[in-house]
PDB file of N, CA and C in Angstrom:
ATOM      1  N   UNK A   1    -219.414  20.953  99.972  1.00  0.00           N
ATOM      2  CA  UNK A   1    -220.184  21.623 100.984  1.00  0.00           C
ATOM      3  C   UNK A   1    -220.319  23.101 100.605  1.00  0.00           C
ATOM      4  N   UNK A   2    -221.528  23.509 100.958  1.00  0.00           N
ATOM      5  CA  UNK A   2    -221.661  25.112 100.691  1.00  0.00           C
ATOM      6  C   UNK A   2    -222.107  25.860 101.893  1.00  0.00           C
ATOM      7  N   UNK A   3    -221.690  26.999 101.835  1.00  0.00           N
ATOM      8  CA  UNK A   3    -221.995  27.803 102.646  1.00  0.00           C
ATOM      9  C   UNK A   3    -223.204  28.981 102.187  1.00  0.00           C
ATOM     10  N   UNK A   4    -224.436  29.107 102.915  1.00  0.00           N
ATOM     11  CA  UNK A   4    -225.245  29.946 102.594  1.00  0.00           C
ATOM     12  C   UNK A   4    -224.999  31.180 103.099  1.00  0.00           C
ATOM     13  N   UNK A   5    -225.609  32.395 102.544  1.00  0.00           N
ATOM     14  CA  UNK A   5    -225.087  33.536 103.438  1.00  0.00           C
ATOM     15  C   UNK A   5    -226.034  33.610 104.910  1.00  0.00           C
ATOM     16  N   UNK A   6    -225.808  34.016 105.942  1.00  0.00           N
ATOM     17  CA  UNK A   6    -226.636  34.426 106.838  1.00  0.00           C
ATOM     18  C   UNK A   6    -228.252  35.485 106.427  1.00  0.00           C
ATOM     19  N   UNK A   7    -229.191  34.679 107.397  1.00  0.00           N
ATOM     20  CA  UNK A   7    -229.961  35.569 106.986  1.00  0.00           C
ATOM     21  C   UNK A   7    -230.008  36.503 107.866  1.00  0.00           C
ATOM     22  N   UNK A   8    -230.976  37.249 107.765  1.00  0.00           N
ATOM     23  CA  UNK A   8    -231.055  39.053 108.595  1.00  0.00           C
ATOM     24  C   UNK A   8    -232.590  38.164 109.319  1.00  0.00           C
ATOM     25  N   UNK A   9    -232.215  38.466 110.415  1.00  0.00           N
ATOM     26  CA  UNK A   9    -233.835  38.740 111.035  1.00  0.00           C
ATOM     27  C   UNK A   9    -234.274  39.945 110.997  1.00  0.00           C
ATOM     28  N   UNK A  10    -235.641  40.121 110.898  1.00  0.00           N
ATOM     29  CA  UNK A  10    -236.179  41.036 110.941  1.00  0.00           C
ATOM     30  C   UNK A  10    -237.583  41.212 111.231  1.00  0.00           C
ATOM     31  N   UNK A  11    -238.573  42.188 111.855  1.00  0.00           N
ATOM     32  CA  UNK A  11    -239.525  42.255 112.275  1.00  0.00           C
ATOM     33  C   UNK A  11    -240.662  42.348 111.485  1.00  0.00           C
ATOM     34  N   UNK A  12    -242.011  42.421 112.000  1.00  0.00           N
ATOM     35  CA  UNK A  12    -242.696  42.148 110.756  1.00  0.00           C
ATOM     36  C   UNK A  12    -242.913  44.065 111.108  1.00  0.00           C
ATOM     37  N   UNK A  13    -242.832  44.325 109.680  1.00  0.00           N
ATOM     38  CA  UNK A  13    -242.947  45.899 108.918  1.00  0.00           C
ATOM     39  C   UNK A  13    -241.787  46.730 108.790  1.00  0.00           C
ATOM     40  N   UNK A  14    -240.406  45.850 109.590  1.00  0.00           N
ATOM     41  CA  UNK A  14    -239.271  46.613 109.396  1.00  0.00           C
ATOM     42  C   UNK A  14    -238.601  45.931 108.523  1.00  0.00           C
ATOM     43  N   UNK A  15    -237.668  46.736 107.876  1.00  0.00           N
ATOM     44  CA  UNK A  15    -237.317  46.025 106.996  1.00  0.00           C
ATOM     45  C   UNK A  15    -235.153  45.887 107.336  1.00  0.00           C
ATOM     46  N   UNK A  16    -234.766  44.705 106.787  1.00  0.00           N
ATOM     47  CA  UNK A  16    -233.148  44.338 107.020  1.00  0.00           C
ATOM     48  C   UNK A  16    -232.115  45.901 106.770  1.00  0.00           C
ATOM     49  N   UNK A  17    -230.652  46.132 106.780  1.00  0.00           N
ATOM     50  CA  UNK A  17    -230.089  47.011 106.930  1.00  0.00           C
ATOM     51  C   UNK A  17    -229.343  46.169 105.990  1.00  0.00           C
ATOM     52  N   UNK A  18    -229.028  46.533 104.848  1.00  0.00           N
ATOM     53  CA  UNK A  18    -228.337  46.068 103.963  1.00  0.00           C
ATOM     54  C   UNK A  18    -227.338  47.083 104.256  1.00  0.00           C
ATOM     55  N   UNK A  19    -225.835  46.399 103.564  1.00  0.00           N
ATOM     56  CA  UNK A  19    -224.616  46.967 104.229  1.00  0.00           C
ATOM     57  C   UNK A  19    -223.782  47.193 102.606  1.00  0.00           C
ATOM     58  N   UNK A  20    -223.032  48.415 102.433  1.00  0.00           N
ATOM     59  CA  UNK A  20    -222.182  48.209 101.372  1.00  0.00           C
ATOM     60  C   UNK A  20    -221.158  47.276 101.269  1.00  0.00           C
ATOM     61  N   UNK A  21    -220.889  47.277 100.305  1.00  0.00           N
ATOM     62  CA  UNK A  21    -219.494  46.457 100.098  1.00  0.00           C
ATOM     63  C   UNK A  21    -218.544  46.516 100.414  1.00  0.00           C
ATOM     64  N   UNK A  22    -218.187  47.445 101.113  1.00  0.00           N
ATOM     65  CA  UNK A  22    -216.812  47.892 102.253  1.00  0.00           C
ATOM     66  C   UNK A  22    -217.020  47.446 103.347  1.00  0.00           C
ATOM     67  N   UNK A  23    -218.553  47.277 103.614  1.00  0.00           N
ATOM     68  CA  UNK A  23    -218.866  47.587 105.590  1.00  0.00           C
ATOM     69  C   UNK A  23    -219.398  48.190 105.609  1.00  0.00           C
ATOM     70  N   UNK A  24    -219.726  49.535 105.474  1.00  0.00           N
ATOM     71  CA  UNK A  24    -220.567  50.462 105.633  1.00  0.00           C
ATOM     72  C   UNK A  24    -222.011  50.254 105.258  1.00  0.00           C
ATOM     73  N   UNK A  25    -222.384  50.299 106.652  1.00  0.00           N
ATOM     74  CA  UNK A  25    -223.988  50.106 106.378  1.00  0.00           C
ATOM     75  C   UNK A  25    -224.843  51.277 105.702  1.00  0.00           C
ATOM     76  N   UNK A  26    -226.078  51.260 105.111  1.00  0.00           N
ATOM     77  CA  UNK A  26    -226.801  51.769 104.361  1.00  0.00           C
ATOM     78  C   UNK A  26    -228.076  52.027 104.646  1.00  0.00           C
ATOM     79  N   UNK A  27    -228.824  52.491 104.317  1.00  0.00           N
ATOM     80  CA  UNK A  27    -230.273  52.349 104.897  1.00  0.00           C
ATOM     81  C   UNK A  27    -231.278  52.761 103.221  1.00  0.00           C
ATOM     82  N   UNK A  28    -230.302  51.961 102.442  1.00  0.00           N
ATOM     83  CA  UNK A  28    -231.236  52.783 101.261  1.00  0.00           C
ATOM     84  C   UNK A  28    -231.986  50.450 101.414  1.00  0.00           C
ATOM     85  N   UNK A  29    -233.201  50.661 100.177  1.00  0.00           N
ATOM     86  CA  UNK A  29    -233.757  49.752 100.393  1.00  0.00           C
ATOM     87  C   UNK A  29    -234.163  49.477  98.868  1.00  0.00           C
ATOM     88  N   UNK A  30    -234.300  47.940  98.795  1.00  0.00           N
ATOM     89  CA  UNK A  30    -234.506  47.515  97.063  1.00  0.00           C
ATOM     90  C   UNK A  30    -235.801  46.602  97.487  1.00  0.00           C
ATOM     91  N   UNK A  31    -237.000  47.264  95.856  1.00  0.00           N
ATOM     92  CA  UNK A  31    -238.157  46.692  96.306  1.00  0.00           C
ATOM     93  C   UNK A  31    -238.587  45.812  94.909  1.00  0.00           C
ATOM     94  N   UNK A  32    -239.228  45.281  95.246  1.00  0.00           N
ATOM     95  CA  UNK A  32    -239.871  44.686  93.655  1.00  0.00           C
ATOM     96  C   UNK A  32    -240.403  45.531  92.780  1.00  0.00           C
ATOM     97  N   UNK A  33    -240.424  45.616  91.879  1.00  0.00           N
ATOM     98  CA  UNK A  33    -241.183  46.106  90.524  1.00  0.00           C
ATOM     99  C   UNK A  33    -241.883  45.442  89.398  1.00  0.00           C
ATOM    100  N   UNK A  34    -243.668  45.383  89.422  1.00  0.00           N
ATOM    101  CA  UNK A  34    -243.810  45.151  88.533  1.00  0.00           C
ATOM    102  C   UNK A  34    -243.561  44.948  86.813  1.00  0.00           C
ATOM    103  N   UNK A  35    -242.660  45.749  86.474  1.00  0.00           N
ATOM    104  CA  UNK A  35    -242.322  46.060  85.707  1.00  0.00           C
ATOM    105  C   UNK A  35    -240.973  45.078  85.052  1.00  0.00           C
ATOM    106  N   UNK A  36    -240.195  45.292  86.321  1.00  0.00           N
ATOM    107  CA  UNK A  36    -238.703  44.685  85.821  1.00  0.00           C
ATOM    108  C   UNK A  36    -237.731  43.921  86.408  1.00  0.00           C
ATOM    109  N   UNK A  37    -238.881  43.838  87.487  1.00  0.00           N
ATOM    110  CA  UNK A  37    -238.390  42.592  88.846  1.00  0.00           C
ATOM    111  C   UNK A  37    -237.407  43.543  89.487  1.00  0.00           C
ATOM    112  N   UNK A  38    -236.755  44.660  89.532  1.00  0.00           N
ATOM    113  CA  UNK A  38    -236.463  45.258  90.334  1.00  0.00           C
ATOM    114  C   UNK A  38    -236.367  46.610  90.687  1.00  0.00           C
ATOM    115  N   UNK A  39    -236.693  47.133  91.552  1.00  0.00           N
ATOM    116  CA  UNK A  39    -236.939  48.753  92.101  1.00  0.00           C
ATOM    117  C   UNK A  39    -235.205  49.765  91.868  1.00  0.00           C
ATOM    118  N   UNK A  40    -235.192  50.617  91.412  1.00  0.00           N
ATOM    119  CA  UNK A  40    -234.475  51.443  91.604  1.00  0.00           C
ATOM    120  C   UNK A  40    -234.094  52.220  92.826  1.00  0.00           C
ATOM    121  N   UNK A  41    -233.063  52.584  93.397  1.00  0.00           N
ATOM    122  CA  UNK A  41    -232.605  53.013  94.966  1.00  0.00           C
ATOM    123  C   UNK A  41    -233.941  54.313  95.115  1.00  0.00           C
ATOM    124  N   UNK A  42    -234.251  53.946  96.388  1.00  0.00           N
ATOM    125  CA  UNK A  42    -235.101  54.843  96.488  1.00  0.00           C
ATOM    126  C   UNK A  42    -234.484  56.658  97.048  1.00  0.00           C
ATOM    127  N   UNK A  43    -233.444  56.027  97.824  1.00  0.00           N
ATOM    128  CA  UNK A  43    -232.597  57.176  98.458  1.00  0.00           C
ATOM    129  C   UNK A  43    -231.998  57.784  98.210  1.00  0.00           C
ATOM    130  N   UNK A  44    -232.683  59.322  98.116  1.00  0.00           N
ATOM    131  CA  UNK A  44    -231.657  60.306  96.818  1.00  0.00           C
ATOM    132  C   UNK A  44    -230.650  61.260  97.774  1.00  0.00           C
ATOM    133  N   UNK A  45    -229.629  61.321  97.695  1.00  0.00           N
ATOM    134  CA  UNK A  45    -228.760  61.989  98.097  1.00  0.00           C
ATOM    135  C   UNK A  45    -228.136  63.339  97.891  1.00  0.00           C
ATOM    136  N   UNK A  46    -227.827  64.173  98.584  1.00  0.00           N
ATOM    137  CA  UNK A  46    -227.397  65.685  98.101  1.00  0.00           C
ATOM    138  C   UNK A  46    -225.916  65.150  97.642  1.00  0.00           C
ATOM    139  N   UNK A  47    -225.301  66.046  96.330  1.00  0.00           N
ATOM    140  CA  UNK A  47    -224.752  66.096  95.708  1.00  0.00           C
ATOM    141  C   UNK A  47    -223.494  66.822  96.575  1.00  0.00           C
ATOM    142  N   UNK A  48    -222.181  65.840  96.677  1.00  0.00           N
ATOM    143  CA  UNK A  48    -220.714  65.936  97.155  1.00  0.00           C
ATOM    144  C   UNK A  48    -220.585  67.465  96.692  1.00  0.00           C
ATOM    145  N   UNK A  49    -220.330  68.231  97.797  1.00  0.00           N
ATOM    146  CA  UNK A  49    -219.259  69.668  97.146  1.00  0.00           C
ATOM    147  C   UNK A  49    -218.085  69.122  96.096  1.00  0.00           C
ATOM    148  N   UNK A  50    -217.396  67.975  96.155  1.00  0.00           N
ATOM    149  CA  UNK A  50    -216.443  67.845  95.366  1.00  0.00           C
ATOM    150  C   UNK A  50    -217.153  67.932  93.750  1.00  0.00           C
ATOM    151  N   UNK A  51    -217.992  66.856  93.697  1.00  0.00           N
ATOM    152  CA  UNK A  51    -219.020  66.944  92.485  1.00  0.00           C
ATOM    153  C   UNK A  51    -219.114  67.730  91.758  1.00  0.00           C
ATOM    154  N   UNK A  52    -219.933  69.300  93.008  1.00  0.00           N
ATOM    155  CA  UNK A  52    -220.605  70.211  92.107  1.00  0.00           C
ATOM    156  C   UNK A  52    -218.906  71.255  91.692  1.00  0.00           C
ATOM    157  N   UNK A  53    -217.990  71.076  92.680  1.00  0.00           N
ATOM    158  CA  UNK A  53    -217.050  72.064  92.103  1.00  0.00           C
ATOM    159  C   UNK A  53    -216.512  71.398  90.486  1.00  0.00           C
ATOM    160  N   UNK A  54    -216.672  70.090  90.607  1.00  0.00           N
ATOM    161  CA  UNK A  54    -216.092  69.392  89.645  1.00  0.00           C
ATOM    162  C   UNK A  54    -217.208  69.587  87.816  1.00  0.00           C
ATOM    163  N   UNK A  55    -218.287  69.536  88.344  1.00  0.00           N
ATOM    164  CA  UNK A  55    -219.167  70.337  87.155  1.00  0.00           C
ATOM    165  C   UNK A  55    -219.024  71.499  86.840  1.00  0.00           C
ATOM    166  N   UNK A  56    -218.419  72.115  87.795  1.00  0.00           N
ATOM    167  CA  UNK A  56    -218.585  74.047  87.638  1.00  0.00           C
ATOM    168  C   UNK A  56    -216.795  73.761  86.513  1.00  0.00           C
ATOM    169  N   UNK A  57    -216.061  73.256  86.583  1.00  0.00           N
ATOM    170  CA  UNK A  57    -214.839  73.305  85.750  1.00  0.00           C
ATOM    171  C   UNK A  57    -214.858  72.751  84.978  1.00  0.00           C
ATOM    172  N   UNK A  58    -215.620  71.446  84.796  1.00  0.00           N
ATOM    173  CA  UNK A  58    -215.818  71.056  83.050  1.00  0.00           C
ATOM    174  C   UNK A  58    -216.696  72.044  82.707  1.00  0.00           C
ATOM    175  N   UNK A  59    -217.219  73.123  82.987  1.00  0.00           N
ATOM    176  CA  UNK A  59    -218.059  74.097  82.265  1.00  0.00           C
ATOM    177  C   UNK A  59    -217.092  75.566  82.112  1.00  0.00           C
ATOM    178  N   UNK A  60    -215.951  75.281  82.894  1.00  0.00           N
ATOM    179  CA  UNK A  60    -214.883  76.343  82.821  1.00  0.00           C
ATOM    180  C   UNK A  60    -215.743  77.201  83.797  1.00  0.00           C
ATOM    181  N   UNK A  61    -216.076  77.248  84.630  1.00  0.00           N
ATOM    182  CA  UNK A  61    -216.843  77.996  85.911  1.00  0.00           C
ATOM    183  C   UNK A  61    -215.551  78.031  87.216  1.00  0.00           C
ATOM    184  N   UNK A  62    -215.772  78.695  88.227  1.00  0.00           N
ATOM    185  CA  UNK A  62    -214.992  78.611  89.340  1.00  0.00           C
ATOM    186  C   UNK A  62    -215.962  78.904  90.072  1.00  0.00           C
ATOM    187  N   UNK A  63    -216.086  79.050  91.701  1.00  0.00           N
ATOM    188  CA  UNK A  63    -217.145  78.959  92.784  1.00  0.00           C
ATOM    189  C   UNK A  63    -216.591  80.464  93.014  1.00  0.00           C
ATOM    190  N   UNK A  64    -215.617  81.236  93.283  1.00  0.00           N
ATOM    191  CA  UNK A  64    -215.324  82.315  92.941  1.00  0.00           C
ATOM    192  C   UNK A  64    -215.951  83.413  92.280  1.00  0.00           C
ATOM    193  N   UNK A  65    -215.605  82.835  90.993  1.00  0.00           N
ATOM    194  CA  UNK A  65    -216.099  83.968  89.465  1.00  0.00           C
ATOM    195  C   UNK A  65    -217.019  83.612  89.273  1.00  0.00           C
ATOM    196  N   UNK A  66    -218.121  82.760  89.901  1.00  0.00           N
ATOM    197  CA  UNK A  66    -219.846  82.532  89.704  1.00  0.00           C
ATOM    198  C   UNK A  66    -220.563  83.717  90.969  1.00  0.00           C
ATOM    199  N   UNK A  67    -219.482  83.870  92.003  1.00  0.00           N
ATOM    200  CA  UNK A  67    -220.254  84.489  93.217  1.00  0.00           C
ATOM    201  C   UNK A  67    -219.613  85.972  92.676  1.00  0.00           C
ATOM    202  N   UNK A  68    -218.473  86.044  91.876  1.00  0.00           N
ATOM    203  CA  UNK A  68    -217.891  87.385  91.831  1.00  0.00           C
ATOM    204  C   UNK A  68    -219.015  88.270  90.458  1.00  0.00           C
ATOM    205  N   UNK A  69    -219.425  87.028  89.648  1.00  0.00           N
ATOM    206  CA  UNK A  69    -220.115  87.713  88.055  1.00  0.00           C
ATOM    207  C   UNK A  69    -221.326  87.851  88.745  1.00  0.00           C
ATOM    208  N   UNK A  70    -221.987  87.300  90.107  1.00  0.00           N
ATOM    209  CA  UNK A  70    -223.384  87.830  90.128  1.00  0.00           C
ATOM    210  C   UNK A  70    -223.337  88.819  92.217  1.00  0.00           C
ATOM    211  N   UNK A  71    -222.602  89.499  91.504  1.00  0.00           N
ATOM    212  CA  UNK A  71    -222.463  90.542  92.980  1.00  0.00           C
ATOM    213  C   UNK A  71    -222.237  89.942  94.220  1.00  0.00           C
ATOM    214  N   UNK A  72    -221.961  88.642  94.661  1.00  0.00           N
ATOM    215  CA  UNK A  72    -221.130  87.898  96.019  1.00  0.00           C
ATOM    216  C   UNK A  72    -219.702  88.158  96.087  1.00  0.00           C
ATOM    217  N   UNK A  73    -219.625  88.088  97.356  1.00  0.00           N
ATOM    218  CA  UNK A  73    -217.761  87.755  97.861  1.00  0.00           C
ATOM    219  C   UNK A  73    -217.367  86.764  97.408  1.00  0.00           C
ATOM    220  N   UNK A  74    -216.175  86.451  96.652  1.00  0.00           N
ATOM    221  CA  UNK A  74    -215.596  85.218  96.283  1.00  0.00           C
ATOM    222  C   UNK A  74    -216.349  84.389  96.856  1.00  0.00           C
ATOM    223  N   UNK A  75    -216.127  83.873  98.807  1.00  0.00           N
ATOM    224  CA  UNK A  75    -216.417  82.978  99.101  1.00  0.00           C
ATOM    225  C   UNK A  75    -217.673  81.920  99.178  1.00  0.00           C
ATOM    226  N   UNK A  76    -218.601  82.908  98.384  1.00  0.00           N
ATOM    227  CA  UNK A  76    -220.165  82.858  98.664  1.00  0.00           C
ATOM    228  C   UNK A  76    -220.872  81.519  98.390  1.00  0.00           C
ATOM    229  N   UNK A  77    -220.080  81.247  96.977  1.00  0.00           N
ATOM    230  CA  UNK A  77    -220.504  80.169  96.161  1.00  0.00           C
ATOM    231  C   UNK A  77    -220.498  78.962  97.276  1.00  0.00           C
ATOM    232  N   UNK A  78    -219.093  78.973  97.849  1.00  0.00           N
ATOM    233  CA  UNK A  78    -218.347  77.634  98.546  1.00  0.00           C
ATOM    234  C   UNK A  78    -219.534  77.844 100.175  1.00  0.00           C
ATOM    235  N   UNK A  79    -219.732  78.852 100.437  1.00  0.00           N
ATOM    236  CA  UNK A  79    -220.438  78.802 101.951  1.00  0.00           C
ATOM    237  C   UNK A  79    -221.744  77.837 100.863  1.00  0.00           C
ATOM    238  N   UNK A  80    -222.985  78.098 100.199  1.00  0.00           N
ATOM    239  CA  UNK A  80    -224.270  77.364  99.674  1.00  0.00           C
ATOM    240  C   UNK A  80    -224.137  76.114  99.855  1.00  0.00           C
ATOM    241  N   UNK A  81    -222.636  75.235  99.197  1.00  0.00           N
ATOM    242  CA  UNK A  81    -222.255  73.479  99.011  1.00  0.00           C
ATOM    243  C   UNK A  81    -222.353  73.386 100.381  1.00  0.00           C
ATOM    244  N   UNK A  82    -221.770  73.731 102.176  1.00  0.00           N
ATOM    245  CA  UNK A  82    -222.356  73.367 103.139  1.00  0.00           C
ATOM    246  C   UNK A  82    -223.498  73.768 103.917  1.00  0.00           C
ATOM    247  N   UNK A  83    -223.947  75.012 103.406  1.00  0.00           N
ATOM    248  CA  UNK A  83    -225.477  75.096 104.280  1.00  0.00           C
ATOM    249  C   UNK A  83    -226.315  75.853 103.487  1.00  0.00           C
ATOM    250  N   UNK A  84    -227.481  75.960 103.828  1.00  0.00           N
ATOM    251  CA  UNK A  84    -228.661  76.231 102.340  1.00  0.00           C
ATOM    252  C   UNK A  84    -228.402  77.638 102.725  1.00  0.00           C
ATOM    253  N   UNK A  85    -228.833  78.183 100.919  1.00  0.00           N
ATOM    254  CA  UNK A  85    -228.925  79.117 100.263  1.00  0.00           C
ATOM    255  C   UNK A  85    -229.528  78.952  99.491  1.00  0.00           C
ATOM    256  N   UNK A  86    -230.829  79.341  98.995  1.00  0.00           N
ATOM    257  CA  UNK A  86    -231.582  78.631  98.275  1.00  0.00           C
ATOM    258  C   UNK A  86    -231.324  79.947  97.314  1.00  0.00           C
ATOM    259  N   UNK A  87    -230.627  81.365  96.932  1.00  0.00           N
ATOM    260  CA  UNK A  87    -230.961  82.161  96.102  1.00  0.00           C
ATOM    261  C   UNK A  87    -228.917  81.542  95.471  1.00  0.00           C
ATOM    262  N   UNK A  88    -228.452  81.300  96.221  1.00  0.00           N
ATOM    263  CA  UNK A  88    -226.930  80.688  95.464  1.00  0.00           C
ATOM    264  C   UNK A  88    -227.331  79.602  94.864  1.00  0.00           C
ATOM    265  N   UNK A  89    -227.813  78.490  95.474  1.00  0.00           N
ATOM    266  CA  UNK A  89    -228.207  77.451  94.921  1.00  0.00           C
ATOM    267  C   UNK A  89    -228.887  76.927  93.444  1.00  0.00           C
ATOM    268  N   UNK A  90    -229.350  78.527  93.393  1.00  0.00           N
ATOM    269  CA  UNK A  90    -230.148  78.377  92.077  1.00  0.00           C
ATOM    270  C   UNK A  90    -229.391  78.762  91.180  1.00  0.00           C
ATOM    271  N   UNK A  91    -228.229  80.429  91.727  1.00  0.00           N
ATOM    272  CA  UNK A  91    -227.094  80.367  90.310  1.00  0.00           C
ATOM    273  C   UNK A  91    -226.264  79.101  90.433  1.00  0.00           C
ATOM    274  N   UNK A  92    -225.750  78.083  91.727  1.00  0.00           N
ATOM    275  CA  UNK A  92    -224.913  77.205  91.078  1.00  0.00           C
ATOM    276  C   UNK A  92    -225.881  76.025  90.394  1.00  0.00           C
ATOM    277  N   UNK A  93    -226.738  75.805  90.278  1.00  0.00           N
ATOM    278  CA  UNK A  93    -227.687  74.843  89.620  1.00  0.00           C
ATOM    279  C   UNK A  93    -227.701  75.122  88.526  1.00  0.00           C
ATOM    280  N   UNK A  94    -228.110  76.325  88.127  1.00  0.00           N
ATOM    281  CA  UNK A  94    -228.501  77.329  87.038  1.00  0.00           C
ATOM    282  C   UNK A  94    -226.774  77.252  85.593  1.00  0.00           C
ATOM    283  N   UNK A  95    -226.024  77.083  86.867  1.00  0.00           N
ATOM    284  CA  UNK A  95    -224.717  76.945  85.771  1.00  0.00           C
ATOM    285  C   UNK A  95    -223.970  75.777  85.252  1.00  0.00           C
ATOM    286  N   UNK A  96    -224.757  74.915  86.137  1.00  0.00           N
ATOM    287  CA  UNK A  96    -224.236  73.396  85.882  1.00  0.00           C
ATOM    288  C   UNK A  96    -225.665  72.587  84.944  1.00  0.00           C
ATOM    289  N   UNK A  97    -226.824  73.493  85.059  1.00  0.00           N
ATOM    290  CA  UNK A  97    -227.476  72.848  83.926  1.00  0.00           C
ATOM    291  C   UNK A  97    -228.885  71.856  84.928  1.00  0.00           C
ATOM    292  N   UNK A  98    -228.605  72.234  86.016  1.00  0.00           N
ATOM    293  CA  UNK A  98    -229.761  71.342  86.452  1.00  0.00           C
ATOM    294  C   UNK A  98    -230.786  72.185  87.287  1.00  0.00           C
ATOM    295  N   UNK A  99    -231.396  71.389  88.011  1.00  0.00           N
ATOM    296  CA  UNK A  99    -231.983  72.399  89.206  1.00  0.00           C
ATOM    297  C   UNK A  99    -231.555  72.160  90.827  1.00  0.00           C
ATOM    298  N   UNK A 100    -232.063  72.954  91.904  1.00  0.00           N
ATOM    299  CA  UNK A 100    -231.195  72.917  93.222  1.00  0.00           C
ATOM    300  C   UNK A 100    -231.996  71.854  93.325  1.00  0.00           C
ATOM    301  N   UNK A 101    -233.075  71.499  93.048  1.00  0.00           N
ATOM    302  CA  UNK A 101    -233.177  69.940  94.050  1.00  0.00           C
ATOM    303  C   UNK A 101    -233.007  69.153  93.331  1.00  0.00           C
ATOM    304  N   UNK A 102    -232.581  68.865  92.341  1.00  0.00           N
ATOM    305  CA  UNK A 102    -231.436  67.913  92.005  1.00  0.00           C
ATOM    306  C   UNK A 102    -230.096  67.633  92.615  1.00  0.00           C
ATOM    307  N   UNK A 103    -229.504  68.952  92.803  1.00  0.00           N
ATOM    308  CA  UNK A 103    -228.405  68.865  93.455  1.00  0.00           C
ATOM    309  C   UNK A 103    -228.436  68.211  94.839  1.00  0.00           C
ATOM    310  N   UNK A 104    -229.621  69.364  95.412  1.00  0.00           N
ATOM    311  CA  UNK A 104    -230.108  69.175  97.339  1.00  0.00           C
ATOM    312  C   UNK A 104    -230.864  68.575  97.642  1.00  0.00           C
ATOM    313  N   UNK A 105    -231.999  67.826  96.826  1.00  0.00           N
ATOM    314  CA  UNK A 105    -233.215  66.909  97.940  1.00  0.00           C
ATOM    315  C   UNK A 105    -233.086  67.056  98.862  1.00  0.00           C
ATOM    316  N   UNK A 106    -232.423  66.786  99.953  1.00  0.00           N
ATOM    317  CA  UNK A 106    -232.877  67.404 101.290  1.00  0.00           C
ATOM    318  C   UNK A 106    -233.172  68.486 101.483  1.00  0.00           C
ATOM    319  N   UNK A 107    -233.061  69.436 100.810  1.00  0.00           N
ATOM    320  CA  UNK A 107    -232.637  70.873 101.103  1.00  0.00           C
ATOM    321  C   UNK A 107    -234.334  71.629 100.752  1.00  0.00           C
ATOM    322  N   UNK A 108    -235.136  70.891  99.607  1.00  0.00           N
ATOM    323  CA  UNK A 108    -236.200  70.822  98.796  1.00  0.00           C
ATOM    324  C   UNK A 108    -237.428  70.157  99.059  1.00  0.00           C
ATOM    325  N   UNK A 109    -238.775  70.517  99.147  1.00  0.00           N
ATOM    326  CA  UNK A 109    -239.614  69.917  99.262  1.00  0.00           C
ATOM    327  C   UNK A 109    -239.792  69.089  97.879  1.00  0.00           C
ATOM    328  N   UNK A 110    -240.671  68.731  97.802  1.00  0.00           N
ATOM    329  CA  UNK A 110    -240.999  67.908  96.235  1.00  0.00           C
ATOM    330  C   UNK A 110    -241.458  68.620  94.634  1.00  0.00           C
ATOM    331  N   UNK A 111    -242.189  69.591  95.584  1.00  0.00           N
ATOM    332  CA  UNK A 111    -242.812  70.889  94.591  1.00  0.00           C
ATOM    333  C   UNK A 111    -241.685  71.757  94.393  1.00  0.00           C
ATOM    334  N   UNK A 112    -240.566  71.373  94.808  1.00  0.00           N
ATOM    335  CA  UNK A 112    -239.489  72.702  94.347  1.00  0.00           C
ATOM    336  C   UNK A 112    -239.379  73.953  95.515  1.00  0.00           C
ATOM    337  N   UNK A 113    -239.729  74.033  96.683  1.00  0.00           N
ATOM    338  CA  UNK A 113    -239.554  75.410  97.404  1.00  0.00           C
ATOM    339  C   UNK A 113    -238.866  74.797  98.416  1.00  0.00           C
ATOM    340  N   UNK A 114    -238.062  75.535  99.046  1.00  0.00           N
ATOM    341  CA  UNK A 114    -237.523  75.750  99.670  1.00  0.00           C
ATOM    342  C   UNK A 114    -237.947  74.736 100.959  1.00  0.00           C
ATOM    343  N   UNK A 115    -237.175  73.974 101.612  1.00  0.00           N
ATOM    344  CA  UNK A 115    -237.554  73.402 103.159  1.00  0.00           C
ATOM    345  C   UNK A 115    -237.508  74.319 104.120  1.00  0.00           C
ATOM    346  N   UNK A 116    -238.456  74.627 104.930  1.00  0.00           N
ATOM    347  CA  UNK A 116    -238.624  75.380 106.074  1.00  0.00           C
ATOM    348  C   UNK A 116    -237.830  75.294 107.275  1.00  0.00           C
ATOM    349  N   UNK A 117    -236.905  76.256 107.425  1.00  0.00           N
ATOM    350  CA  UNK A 117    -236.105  76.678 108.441  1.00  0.00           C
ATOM    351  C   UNK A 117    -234.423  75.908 107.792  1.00  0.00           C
ATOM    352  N   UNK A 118    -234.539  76.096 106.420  1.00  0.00           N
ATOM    353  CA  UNK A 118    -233.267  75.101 105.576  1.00  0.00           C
ATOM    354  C   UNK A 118    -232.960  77.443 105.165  1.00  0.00           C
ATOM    355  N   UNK A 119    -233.635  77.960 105.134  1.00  0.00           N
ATOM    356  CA  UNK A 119    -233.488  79.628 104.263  1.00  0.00           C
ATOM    357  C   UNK A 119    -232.225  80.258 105.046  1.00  0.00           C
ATOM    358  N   UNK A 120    -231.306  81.217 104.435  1.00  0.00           N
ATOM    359  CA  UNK A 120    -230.485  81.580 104.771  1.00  0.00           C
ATOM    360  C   UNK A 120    -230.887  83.387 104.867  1.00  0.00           C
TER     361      UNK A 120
END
């Protein structure tokens, strides 16, 4: 005897709530692709403060001595990882090698400027 998994109901144009593998539900969504039979996550996420401190030290950087070498208070670096700064954002981007909306998508329109009422 087998057991099938349950299906999801769902409405017509909405689509199921796929759940991680812990439990934790998700809202990212997997689509078909011409190409390769399957879509890549569409849902891009801002980058963990743990992350970016963790790039700034394999580069031998500190959040400190990045805000202290370009005229900030020590703490400056660490205030940008919880709320936008889009002129920090660009030295900690700038030192880890990428750009801020890589790091922030939310934080970023698509063209690269700044989200409105995200400015510090």
């Amino acid at each position: 005897m087998t057991i099938d998994a349950p299906k999801v109901p769902t409405l017509p144009g909405h689509f199921p709530v796929h759940f991680h593998p812990f439990g934790q539900p998700t809202d990212e969504r997997i689509g078909m692709d011409i190409n390769n039979g399957l879509q890549s996550r569409q849902v891009r996420s801002d980058w963990h403060p743990a992350d970016v401190l963790a790039a700034l030290k394999k580069r031998g950087q500190s959040l400190a001595g990045l805000s202290v070498a370009n005229g900030y208070h020590p703490t400056a670096a660490g205030k940008a990882l919880k709320q936008p700064w889009p002129a920090m954002e660009r030295l900690l981007a700038r030192a880890i090698g990428v750009t801020p909306q890589e790091m922030w998508p939310s934080r970023y329109e698509p063209d690269g400027t700044p989200r409105k009422g995200t400015r510090r």
